[in-house]
Protein backbone atom coordinates (compact mmCIF):
# COMPACT_ATOMS: atom_id res chain seq x y z
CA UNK A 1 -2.36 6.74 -9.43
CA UNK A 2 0.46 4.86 -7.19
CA UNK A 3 0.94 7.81 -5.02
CA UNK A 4 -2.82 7.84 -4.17
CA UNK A 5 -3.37 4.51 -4.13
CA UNK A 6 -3.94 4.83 -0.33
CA UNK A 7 -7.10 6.77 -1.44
CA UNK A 8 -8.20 4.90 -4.50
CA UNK A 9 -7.94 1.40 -2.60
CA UNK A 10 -10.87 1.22 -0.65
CA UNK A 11 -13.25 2.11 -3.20
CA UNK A 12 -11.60 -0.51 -5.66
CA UNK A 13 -12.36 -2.94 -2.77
CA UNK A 14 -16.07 -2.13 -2.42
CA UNK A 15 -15.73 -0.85 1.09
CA UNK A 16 -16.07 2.66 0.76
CA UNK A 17 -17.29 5.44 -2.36
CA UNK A 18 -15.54 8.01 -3.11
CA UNK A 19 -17.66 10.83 -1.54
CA UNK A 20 -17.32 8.80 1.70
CA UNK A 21 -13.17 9.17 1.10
CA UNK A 22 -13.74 12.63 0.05
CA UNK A 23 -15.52 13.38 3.35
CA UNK A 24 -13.13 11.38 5.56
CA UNK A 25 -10.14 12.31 8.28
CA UNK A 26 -6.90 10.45 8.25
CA UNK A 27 -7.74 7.80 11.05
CA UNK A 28 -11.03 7.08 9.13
CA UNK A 29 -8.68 6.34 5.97
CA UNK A 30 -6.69 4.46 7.41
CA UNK A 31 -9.04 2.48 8.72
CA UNK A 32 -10.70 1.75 5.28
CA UNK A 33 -7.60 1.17 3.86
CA UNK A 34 -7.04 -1.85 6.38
CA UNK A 35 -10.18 -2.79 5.77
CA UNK A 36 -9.61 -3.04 2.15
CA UNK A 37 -6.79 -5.13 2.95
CA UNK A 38 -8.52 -7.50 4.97
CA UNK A 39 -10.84 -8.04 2.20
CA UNK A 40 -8.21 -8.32 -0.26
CA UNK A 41 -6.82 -11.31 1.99
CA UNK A 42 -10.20 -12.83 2.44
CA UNK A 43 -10.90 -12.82 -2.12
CA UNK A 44 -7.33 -14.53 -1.90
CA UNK A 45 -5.45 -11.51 -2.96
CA UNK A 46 -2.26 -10.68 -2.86
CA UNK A 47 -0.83 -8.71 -0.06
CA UNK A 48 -0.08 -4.67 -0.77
CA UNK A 49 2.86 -4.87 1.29
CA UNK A 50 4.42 -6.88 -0.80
């Protein structure tokens, strides 16, 4: 699952389903993915880049 973690993350987050990643390009991915990480920051997570 860690190599497609950029895939999996935004629909752990609650921003996006998985037939909306399914149906999306790369810049729409990536833009989840941030996102996801902005979200992450906001709950008090800890950062995915380490």
């Amino acid at each position: 699952m860690e190599d497609d973690w950029w895939y999996w993350f935004p629909v752990v987050m609650g921003v996006s389903t998985r037939e909306e990643m399914d149906k999306a390009n790369a810049v729409q991915i990536q833009i989840l993915n941030e996102v996801a990480k902005k979200k992450q920051q906001l709950l008090g997570g800890v950062s995915v880049d380490g």
